[in-house]
Protein backbone atom coordinates (compact mmCIF):
# COMPACT_ATOMS: atom_id res chain seq x y z
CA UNK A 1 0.18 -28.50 6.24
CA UNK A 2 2.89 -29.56 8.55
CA UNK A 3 6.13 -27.91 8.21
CA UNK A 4 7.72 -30.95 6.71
CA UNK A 5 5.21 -30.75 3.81
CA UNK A 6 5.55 -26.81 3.68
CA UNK A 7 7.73 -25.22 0.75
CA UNK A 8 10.94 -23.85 1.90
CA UNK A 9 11.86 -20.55 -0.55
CA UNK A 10 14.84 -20.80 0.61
CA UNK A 11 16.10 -23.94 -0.22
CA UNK A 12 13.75 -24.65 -2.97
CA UNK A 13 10.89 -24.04 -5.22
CA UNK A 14 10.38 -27.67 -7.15
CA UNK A 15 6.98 -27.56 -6.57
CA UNK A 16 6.49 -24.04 -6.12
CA UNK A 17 4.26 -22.50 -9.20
CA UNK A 18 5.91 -18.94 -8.42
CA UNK A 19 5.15 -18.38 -12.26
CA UNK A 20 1.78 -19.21 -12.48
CA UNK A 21 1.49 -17.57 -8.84
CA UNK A 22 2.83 -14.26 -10.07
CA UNK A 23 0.79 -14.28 -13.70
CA UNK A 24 -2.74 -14.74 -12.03
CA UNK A 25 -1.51 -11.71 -9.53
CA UNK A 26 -0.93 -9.62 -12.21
CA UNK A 27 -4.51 -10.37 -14.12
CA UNK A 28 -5.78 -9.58 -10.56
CA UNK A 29 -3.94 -6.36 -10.51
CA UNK A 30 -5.19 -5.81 -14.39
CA UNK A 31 -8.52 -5.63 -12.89
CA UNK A 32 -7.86 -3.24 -10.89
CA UNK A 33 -5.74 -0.62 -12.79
CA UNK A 34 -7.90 -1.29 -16.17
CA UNK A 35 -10.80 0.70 -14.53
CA UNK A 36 -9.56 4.42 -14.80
CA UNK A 37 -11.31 5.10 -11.44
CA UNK A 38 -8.69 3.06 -9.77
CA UNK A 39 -5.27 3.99 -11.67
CA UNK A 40 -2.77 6.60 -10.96
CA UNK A 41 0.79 7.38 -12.68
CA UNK A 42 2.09 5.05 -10.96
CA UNK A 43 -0.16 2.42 -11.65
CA UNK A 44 0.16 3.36 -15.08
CA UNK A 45 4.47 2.89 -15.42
CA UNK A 46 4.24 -0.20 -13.70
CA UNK A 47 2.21 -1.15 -16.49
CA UNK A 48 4.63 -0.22 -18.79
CA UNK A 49 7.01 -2.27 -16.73
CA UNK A 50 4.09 -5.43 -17.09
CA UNK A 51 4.14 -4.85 -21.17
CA UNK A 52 7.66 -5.40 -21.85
CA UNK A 53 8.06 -8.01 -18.57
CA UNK A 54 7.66 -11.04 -20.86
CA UNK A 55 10.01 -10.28 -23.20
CA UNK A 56 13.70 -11.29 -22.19
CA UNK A 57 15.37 -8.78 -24.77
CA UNK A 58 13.71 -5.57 -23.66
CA UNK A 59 12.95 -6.06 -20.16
CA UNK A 60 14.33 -4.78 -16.77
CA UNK A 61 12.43 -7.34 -14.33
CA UNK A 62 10.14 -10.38 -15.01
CA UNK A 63 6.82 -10.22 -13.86
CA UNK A 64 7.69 -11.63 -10.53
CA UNK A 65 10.49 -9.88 -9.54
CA UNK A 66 7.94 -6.38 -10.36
CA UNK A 67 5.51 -8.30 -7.99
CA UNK A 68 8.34 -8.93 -4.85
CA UNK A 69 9.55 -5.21 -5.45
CA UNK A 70 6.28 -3.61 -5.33
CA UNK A 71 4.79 -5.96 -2.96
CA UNK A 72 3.41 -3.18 -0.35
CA UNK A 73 1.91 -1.38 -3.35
CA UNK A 74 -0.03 -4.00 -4.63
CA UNK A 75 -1.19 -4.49 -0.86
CA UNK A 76 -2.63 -1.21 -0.38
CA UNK A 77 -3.81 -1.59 -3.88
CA UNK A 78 -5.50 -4.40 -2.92
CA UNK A 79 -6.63 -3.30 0.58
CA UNK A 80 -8.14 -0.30 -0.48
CA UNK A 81 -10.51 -1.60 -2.93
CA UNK A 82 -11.73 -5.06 -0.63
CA UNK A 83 -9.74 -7.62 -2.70
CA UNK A 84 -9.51 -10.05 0.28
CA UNK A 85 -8.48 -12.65 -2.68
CA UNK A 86 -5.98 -10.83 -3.95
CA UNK A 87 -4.38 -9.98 -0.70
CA UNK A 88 -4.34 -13.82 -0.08
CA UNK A 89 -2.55 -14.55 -3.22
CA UNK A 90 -0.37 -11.89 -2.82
CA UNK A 91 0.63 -12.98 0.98
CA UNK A 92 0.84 -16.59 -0.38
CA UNK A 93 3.59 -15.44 -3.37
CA UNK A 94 5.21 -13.05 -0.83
CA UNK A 95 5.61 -15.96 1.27
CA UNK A 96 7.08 -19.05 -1.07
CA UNK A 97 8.26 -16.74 -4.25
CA UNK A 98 9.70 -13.65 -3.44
């Protein structure tokens, strides 16, 4: 992709799927933190943040503003358990969503 095809965050996301992006992230990160060898407290608010992200009347932050702010998180999340995957989706909404 040349950098006149290449999404600009800045100036735009028409045809930027930052919500679609950000909701296959979070299944990814479901996978992870579902298996109670690989959750913590943390891990476990955050997913009290994830239950109520959907709904506009109760939450704080969508789903992908959660994502942007715990961004290095979900790295070493992802990093310490081999999701190569995940780390490439993550870099890729790091990059044109957040």
């Amino acid at each position: 992709m040349d950098s006149i095809d290449a999404p600009d965050r800045y100036v735009s996301f028409k045809g930027i799927d930052c919500d679609g992006n950000s909701r296959r992230i979070i299944d990814r990160l479901y996978m992870h933190i579902d298996d109670p060898a690989k959750t913590n407290a943390f891990w476990e608010r955050f997913r009290a943040k994830l239950s109520v992200a959907e709904d506009p009347l109760k939450r704080q932050a969508d789903g992908l503003c959660l994502l942007c702010a715990n961004i290095y998180y979900i790295a070493d999340l992802f990093e310490e358990h081999d999701d190569e995957d995940g780390l490439a989706m993550l870099r890729q909404l790091e990059d044109e969503c957040c």
